[in-house]
PDB file of N, CA and C in Angstrom:
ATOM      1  N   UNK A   1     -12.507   1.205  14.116  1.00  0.00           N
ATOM      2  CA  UNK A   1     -11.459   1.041  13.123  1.00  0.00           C
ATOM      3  C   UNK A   1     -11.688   2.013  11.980  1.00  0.00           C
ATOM      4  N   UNK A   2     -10.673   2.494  11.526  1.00  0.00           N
ATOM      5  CA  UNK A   2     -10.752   3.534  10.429  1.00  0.00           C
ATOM      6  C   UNK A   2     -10.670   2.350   9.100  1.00  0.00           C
ATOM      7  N   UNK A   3     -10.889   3.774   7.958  1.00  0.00           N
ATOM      8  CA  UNK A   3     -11.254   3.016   6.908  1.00  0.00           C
ATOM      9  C   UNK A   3      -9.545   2.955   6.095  1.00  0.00           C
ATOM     10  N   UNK A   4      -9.184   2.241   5.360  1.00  0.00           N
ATOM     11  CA  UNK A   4      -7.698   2.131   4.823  1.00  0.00           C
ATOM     12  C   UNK A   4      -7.801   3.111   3.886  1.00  0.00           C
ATOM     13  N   UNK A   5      -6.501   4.193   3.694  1.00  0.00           N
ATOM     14  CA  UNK A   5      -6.676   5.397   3.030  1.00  0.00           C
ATOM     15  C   UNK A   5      -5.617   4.840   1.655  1.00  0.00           C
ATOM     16  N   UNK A   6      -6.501   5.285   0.760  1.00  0.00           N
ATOM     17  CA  UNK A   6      -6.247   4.684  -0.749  1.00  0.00           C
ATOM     18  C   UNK A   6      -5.447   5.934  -1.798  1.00  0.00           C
ATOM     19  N   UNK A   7      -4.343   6.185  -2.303  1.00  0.00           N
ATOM     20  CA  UNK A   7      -3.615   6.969  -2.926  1.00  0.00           C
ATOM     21  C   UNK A   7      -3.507   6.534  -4.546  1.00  0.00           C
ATOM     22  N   UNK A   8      -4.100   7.048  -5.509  1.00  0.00           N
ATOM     23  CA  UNK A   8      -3.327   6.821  -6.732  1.00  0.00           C
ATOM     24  C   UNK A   8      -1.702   7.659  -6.837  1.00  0.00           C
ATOM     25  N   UNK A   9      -1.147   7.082  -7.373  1.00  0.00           N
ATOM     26  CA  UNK A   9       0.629   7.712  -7.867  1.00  0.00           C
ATOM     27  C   UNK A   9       0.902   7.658  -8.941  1.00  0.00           C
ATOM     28  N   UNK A  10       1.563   8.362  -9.576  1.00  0.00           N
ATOM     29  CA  UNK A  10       1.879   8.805 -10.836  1.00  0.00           C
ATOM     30  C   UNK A  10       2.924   7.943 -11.232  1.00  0.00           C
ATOM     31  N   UNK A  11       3.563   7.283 -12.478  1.00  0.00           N
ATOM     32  CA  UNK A  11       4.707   6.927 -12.786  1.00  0.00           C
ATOM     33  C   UNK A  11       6.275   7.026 -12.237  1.00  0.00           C
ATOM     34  N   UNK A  12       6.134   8.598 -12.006  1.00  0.00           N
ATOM     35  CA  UNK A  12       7.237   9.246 -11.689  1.00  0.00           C
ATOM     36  C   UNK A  12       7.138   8.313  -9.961  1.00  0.00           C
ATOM     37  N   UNK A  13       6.268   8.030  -9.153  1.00  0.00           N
ATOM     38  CA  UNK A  13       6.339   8.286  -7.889  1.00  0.00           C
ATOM     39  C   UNK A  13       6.536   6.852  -7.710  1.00  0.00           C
ATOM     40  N   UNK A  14       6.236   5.510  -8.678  1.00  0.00           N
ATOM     41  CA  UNK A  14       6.119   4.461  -8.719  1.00  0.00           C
ATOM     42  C   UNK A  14       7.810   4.443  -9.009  1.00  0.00           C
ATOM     43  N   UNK A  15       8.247   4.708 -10.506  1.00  0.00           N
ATOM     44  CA  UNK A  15       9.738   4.766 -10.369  1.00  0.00           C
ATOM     45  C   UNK A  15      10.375   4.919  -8.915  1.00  0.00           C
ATOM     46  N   UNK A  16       9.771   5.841  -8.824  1.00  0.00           N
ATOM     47  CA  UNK A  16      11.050   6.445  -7.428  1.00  0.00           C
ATOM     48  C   UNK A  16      10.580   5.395  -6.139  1.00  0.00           C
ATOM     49  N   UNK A  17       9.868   4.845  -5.910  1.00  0.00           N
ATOM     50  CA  UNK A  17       9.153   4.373  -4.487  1.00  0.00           C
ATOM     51  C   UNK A  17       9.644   2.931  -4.796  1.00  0.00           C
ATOM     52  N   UNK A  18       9.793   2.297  -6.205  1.00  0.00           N
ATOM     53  CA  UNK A  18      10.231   0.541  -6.351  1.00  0.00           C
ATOM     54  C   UNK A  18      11.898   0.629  -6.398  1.00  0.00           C
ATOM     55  N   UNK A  19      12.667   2.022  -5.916  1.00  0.00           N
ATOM     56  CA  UNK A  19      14.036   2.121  -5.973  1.00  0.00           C
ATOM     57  C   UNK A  19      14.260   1.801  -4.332  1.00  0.00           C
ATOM     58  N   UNK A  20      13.231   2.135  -3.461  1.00  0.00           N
ATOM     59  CA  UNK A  20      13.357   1.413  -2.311  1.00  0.00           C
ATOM     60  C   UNK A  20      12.677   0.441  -1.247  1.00  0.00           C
ATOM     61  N   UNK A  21      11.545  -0.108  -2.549  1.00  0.00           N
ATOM     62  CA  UNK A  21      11.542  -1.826  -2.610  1.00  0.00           C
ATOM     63  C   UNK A  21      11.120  -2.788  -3.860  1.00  0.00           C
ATOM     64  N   UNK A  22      12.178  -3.308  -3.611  1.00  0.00           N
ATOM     65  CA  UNK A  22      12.134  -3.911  -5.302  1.00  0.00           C
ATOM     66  C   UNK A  22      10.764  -4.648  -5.355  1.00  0.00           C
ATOM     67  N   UNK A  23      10.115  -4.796  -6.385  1.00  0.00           N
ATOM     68  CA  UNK A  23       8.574  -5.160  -6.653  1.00  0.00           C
ATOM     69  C   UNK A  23       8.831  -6.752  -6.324  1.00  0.00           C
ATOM     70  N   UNK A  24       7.276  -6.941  -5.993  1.00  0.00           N
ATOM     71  CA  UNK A  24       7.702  -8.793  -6.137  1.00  0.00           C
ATOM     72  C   UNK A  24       6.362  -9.166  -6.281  1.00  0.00           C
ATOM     73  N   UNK A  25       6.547 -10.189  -7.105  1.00  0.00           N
ATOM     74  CA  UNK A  25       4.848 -10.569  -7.937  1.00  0.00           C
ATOM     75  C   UNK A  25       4.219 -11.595  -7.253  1.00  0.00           C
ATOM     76  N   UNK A  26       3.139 -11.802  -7.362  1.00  0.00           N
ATOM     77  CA  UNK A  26       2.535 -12.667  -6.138  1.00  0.00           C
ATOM     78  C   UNK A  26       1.468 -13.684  -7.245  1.00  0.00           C
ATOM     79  N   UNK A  27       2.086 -14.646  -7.305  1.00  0.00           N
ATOM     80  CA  UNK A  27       1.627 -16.059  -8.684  1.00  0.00           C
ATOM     81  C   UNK A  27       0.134 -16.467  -7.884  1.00  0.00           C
ATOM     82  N   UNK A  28      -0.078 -16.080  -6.460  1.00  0.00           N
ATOM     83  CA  UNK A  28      -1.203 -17.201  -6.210  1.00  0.00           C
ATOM     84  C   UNK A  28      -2.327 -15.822  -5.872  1.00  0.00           C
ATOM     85  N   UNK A  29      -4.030 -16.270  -5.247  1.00  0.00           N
ATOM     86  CA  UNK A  29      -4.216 -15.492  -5.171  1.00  0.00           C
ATOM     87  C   UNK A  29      -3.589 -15.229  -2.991  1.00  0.00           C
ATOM     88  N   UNK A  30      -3.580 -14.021  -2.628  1.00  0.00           N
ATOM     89  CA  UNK A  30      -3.111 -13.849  -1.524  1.00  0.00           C
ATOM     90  C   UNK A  30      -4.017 -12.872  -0.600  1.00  0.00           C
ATOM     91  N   UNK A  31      -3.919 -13.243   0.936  1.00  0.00           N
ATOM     92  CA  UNK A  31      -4.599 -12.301   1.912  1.00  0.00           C
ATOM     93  C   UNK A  31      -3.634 -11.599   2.280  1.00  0.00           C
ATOM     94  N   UNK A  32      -3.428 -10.419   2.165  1.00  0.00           N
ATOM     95  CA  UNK A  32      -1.896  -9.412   2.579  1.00  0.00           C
ATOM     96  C   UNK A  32      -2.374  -8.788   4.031  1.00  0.00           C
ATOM     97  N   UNK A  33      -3.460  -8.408   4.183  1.00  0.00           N
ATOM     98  CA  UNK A  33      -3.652  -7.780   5.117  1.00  0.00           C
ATOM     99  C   UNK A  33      -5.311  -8.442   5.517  1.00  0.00           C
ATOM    100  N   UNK A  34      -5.199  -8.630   7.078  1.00  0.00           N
ATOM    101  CA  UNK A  34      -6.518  -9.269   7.720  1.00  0.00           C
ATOM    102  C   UNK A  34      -7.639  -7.619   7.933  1.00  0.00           C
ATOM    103  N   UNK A  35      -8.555  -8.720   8.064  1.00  0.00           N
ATOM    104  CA  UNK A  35      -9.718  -7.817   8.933  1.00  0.00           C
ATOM    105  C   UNK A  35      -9.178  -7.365  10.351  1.00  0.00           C
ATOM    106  N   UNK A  36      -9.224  -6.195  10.978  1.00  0.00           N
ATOM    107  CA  UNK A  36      -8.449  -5.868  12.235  1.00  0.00           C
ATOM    108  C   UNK A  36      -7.426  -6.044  12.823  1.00  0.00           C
ATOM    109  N   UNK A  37      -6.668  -6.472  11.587  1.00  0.00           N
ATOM    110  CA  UNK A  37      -5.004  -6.181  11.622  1.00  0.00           C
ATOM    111  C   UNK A  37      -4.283  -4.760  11.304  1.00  0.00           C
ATOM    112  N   UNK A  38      -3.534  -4.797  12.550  1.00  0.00           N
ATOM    113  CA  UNK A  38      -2.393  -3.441  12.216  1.00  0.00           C
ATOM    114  C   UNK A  38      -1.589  -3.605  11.201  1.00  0.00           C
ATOM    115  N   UNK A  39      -1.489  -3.235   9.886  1.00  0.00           N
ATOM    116  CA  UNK A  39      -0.453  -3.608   9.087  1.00  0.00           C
ATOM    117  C   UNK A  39       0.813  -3.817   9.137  1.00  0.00           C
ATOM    118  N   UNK A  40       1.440  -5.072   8.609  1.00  0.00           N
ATOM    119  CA  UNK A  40       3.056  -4.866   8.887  1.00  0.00           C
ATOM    120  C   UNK A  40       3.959  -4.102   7.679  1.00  0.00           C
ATOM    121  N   UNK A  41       3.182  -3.618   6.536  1.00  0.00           N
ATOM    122  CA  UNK A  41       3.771  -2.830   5.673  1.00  0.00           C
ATOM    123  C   UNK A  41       2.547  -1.927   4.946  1.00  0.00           C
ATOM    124  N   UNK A  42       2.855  -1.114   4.084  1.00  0.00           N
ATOM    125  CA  UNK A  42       2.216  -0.447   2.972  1.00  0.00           C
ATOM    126  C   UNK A  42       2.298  -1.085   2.246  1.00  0.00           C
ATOM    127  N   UNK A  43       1.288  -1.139   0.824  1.00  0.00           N
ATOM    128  CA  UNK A  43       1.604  -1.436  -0.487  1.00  0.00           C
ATOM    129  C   UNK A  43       1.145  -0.741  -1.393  1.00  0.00           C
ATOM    130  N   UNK A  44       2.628  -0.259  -2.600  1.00  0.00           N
ATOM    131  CA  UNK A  44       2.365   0.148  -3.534  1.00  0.00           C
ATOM    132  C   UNK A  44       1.633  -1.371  -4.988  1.00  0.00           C
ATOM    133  N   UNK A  45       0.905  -0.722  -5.475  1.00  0.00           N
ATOM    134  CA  UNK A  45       0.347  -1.988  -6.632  1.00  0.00           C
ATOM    135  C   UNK A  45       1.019  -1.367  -7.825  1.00  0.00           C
ATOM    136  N   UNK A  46       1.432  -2.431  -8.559  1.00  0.00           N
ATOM    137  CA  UNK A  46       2.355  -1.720  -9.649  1.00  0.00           C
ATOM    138  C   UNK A  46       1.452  -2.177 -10.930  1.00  0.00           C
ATOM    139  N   UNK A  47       0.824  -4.083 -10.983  1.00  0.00           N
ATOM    140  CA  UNK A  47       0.496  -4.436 -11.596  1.00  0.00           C
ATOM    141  C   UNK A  47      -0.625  -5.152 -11.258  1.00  0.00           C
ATOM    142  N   UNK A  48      -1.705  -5.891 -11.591  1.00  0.00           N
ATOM    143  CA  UNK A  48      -2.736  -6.526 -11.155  1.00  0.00           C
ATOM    144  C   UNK A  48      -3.573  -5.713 -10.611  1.00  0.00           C
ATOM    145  N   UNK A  49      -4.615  -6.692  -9.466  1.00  0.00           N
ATOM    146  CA  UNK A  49      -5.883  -6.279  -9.030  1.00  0.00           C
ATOM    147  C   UNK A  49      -5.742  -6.263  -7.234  1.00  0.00           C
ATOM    148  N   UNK A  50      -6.056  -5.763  -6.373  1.00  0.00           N
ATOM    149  CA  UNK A  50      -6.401  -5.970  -5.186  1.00  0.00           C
ATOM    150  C   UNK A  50      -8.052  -5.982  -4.501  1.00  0.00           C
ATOM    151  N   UNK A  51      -7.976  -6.524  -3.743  1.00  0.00           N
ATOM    152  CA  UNK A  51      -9.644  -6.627  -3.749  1.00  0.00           C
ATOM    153  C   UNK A  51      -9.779  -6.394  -2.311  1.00  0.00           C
ATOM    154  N   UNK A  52     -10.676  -5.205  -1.573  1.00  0.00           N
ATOM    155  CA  UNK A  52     -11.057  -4.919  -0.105  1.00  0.00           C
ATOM    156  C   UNK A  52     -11.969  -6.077  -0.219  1.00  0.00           C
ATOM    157  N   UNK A  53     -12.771  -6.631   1.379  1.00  0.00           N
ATOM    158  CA  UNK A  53     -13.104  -7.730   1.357  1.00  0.00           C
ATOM    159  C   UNK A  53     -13.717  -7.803   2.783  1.00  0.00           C
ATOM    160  N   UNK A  54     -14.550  -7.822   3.123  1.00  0.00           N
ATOM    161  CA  UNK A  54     -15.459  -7.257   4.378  1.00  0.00           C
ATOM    162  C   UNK A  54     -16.957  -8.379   4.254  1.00  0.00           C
ATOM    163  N   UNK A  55     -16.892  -9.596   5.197  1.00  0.00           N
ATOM    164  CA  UNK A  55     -17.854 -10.155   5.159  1.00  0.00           C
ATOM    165  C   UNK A  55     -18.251 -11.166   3.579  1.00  0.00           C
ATOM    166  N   UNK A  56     -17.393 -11.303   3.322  1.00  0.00           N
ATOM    167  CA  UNK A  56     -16.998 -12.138   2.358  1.00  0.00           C
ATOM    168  C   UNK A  56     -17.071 -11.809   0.824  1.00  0.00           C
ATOM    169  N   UNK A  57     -17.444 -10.020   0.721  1.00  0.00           N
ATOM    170  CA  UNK A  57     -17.832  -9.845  -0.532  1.00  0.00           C
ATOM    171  C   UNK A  57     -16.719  -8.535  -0.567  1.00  0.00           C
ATOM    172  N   UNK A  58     -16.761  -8.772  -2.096  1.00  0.00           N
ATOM    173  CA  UNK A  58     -15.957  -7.488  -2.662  1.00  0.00           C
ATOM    174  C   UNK A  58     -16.749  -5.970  -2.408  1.00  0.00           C
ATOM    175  N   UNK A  59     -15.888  -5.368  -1.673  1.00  0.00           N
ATOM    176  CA  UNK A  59     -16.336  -4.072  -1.559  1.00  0.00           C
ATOM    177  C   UNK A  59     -15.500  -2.869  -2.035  1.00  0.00           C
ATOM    178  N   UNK A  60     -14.377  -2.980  -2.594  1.00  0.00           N
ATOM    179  CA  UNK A  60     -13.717  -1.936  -3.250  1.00  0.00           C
ATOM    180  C   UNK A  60     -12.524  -2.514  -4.125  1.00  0.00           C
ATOM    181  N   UNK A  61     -12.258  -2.149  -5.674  1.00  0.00           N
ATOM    182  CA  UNK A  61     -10.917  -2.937  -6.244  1.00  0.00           C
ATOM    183  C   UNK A  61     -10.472  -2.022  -6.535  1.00  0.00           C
ATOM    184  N   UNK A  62      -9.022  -2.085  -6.304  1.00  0.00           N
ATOM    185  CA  UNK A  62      -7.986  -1.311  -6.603  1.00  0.00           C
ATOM    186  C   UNK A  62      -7.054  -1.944  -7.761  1.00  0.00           C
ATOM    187  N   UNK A  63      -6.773  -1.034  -8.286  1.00  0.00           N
ATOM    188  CA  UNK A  63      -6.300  -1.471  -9.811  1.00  0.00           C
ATOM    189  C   UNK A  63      -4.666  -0.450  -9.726  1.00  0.00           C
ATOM    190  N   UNK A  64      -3.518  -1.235 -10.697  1.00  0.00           N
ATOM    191  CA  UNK A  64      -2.329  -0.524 -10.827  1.00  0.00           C
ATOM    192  C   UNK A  64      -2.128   0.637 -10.240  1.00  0.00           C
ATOM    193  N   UNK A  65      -1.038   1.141  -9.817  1.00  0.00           N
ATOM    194  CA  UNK A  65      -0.919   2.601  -9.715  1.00  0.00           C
ATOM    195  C   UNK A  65      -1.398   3.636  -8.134  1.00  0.00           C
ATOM    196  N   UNK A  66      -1.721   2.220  -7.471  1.00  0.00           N
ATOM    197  CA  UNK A  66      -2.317   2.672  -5.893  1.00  0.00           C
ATOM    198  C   UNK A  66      -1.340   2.585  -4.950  1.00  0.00           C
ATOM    199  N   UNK A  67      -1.247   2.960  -3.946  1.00  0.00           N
ATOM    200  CA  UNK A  67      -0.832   3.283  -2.920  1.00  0.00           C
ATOM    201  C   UNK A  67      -1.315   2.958  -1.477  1.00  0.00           C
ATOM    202  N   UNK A  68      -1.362   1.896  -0.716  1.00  0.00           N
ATOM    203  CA  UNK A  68      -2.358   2.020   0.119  1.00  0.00           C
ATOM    204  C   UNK A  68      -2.040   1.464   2.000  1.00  0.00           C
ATOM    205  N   UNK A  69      -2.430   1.411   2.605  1.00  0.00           N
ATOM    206  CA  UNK A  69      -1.750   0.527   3.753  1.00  0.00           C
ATOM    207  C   UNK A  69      -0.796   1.728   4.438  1.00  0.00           C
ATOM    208  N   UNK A  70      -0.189   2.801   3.908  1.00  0.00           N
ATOM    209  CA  UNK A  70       1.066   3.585   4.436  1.00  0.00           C
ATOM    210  C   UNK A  70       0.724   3.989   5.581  1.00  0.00           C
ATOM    211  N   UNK A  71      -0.554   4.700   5.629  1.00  0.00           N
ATOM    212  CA  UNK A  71      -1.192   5.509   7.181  1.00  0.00           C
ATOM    213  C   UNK A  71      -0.951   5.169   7.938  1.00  0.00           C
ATOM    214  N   UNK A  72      -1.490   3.747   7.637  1.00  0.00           N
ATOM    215  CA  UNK A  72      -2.476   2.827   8.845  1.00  0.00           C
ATOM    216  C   UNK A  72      -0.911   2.168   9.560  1.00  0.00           C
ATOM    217  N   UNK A  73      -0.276   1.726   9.059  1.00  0.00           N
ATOM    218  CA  UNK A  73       1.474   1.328   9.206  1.00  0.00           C
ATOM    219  C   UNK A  73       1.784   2.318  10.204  1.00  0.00           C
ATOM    220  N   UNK A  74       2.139   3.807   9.557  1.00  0.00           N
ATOM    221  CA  UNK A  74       2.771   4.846  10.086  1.00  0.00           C
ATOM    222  C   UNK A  74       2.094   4.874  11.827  1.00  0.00           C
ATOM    223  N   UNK A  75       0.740   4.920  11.554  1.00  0.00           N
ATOM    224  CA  UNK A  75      -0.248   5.498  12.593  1.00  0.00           C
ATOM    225  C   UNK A  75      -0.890   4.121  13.417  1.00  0.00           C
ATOM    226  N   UNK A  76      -0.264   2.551  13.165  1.00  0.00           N
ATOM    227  CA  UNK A  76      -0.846   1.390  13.828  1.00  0.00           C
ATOM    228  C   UNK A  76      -2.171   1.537  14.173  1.00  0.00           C
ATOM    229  N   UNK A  77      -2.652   1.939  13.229  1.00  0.00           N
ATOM    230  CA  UNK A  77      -4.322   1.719  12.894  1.00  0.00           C
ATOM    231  C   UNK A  77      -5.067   0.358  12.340  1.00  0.00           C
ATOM    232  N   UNK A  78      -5.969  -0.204  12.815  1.00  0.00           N
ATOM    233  CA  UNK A  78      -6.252  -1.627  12.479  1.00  0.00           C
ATOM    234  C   UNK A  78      -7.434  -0.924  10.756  1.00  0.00           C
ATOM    235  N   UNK A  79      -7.097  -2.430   9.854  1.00  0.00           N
ATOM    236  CA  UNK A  79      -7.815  -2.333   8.629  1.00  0.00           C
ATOM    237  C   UNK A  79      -9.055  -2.742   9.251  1.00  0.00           C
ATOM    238  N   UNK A  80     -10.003  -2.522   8.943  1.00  0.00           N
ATOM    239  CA  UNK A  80     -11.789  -2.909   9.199  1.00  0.00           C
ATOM    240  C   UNK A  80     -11.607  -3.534   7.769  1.00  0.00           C
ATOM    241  N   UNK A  81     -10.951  -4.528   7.142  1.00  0.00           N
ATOM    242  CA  UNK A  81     -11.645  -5.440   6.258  1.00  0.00           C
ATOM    243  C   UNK A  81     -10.281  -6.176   5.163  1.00  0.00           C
ATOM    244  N   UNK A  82     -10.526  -7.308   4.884  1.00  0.00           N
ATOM    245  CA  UNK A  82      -8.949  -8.255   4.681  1.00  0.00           C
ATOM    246  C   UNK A  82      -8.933  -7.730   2.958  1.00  0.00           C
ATOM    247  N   UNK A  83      -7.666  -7.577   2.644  1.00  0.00           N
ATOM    248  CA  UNK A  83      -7.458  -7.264   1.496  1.00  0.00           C
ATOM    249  C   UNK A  83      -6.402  -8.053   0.974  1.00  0.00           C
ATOM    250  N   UNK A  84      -6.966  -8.160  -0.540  1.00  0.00           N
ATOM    251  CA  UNK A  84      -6.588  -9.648  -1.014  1.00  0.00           C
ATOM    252  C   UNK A  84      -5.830  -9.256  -2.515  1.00  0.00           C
ATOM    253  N   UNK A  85      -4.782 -10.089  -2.206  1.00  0.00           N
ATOM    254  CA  UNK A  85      -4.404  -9.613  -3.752  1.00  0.00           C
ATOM    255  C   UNK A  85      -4.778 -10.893  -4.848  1.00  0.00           C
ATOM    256  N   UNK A  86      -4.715 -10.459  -6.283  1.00  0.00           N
ATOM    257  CA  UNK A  86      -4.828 -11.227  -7.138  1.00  0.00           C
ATOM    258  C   UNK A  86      -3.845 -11.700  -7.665  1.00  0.00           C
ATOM    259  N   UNK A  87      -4.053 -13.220  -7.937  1.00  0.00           N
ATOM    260  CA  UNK A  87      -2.553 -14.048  -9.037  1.00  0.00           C
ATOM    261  C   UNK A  87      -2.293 -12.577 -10.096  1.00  0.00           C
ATOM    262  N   UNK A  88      -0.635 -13.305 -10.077  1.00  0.00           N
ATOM    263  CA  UNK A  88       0.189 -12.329 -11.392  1.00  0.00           C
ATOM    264  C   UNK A  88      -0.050 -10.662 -10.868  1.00  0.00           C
ATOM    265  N   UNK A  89      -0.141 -10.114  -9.945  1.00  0.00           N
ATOM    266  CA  UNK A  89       0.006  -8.993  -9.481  1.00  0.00           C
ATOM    267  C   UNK A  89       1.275  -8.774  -8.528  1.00  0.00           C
ATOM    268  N   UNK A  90       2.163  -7.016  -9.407  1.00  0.00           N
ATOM    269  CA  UNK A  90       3.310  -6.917  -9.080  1.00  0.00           C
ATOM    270  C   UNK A  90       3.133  -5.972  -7.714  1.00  0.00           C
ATOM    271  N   UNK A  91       3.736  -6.333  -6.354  1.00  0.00           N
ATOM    272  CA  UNK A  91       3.602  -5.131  -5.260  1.00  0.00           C
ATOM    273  C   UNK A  91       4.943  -4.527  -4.782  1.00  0.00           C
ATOM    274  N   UNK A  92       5.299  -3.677  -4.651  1.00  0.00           N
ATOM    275  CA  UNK A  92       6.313  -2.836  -3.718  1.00  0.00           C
ATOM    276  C   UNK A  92       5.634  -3.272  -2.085  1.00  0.00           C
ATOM    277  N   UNK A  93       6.253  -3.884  -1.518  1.00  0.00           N
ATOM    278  CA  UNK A  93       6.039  -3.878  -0.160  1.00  0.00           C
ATOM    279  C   UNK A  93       6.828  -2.457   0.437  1.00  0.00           C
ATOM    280  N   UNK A  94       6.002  -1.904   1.387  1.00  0.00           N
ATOM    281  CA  UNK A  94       6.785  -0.831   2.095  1.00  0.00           C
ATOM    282  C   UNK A  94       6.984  -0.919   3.600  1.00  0.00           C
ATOM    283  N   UNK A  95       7.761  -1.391   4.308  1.00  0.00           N
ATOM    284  CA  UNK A  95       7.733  -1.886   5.504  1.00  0.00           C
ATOM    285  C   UNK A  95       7.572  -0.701   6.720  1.00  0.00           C
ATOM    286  N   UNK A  96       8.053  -0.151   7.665  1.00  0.00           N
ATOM    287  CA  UNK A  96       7.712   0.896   8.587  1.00  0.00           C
ATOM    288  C   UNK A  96       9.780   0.975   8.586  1.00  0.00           C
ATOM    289  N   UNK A  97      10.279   1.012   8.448  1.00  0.00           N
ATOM    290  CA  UNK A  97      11.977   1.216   8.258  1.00  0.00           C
ATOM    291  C   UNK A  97      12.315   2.053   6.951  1.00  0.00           C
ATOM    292  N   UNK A  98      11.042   1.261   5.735  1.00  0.00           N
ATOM    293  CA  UNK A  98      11.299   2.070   4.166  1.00  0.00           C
ATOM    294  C   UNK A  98      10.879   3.026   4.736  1.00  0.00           C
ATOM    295  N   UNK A  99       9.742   3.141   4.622  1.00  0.00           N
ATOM    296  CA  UNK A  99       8.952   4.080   4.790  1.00  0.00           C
ATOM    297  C   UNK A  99       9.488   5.700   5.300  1.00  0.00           C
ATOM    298  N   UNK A 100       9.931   5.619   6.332  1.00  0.00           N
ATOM    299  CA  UNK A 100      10.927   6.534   7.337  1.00  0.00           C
ATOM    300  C   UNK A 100      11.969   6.727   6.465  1.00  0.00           C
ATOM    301  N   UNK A 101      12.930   5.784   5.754  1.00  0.00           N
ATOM    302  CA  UNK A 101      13.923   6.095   4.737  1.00  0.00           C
ATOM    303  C   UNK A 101      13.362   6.421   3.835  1.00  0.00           C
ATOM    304  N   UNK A 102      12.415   6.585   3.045  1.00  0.00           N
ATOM    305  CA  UNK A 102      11.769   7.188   1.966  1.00  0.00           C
ATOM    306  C   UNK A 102      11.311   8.832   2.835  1.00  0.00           C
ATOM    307  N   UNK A 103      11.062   8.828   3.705  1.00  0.00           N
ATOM    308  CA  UNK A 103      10.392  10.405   4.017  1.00  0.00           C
ATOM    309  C   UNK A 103      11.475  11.228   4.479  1.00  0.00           C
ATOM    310  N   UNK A 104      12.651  10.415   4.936  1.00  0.00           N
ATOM    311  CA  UNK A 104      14.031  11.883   5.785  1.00  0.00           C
ATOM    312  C   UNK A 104      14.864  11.186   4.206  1.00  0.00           C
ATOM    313  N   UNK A 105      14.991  10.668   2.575  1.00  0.00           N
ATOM    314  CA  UNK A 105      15.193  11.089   1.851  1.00  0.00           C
ATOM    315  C   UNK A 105      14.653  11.678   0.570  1.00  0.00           C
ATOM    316  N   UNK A 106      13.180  11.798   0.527  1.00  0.00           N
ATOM    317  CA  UNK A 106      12.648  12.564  -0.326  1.00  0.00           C
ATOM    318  C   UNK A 106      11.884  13.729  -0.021  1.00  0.00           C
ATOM    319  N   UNK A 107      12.594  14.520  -1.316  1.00  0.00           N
ATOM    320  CA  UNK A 107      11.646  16.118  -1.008  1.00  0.00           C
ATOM    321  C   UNK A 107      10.543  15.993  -0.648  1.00  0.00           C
ATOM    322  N   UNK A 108       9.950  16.525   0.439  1.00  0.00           N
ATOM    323  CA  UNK A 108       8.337  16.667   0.690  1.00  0.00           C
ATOM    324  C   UNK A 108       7.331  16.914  -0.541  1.00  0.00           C
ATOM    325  N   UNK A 109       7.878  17.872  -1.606  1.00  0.00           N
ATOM    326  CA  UNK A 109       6.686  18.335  -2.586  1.00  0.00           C
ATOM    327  C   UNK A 109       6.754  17.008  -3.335  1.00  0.00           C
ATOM    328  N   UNK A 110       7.541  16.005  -3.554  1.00  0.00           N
ATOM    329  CA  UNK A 110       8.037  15.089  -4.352  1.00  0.00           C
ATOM    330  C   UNK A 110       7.110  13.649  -4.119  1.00  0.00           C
ATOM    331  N   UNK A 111       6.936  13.652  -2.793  1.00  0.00           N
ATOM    332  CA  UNK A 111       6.555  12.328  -2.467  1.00  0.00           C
ATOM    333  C   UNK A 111       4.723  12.270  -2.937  1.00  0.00           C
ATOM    334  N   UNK A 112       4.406  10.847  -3.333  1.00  0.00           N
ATOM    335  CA  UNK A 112       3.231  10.729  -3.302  1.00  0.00           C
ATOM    336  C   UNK A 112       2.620  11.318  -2.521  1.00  0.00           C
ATOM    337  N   UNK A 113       1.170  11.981  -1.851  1.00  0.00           N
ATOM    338  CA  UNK A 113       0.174  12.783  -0.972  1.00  0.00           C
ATOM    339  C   UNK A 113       0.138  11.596   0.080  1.00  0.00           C
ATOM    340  N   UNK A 114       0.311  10.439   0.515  1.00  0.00           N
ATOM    341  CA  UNK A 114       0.077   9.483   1.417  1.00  0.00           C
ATOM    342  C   UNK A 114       0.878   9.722   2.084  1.00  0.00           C
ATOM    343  N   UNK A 115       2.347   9.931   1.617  1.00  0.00           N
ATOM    344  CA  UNK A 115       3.075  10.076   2.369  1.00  0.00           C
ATOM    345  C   UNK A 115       3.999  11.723   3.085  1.00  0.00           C
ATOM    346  N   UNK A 116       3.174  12.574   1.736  1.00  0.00           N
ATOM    347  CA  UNK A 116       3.382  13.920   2.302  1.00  0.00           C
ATOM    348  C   UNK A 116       2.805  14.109   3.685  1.00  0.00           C
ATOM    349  N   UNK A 117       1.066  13.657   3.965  1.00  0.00           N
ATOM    350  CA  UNK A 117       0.722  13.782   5.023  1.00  0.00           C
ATOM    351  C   UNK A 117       1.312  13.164   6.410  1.00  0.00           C
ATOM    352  N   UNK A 118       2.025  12.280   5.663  1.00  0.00           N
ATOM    353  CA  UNK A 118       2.893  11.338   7.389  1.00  0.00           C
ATOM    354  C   UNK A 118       3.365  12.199   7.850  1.00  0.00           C
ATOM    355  N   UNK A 119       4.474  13.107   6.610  1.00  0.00           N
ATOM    356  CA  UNK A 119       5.700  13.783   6.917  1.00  0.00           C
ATOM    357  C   UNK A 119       5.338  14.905   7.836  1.00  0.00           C
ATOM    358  N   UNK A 120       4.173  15.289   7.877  1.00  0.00           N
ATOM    359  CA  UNK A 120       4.013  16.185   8.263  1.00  0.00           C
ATOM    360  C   UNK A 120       3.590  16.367  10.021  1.00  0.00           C
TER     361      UNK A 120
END
C-alpha cells in the first residue's frame, strides 16, 4: 500500500475547489477513511484538524488548507492507515465525478499540484 499523498492549497485554490463541493462540517469526531481502504472521495480541509492513524497512534496531523485522498481516488490505491477527522472541522468532499469535472474544467497551471499530476 502506498503512502496517502498530502497537498497544501492556497486560498485562491480552496475558493475555487468549495465552488464544486460545498464544504460540510463534521460536529463529531469521524473515521473518513479506513486502514486499506480505496477511497470513496478526496478531501479538501478547509477548517479543523485531521489525524493519520496507524496502529492506534497519531502519526501525522494535517491542519487547514490540505488537500489529500485525490491520488489514491483517481488511481484506487488503498490508504495504509485510517484517517480521522476532528469535531467542528469544515471538509470539501471530492468524489471521483468532481474530481474529473474539476480537471476537463480547470486550467491545468490553475489547479492545485494534486491534481495537476492526475491531469496529466
Amino acid at each position: 500500500m502506498k503512502s496517502l499523498i498530502v497537498n497544501e492549497v492556497t486560498t485562491y485554490h480552496i475558493d475555487a475547489l468549495t465552488d464544486f463541493a460545498e464544504p460540510r462540517i463534521y460536529n463529531t469526531e469521524s473515521d473518513i477513511i479506513y486502514e486499506g481502504q480505496i477511497p470513496h472521495a478526496g478531501y479538501l480541509l478547509i477548517e479543523g484538524e485531521i489525524h493519520f492513524i496507524k496502529r492506534k497512534k497519531v502519526i501525522q496531523k494535517i491542519q487547514a488548507g490540505t488537500l489529500f485522498g485525490v491520488a489514491e481516488l483517481m488511481n484506487n490505491s488503498p490508504i495504509k492507515f485510517t484517517v480521522r477527522i476532528l469535531p467542528n472541522s469544515k471538509v470539501s468532499i471530492l468524489d471521483k465525478s468532481t474530481v474529473k469535472e474539476i480537471l476537463k474544467e480547470g486550467e491545468l497551471e490553475k489547479l492545485p499540484l494534486a491534481l495537476q499530476q492526475i491531469a496529466v
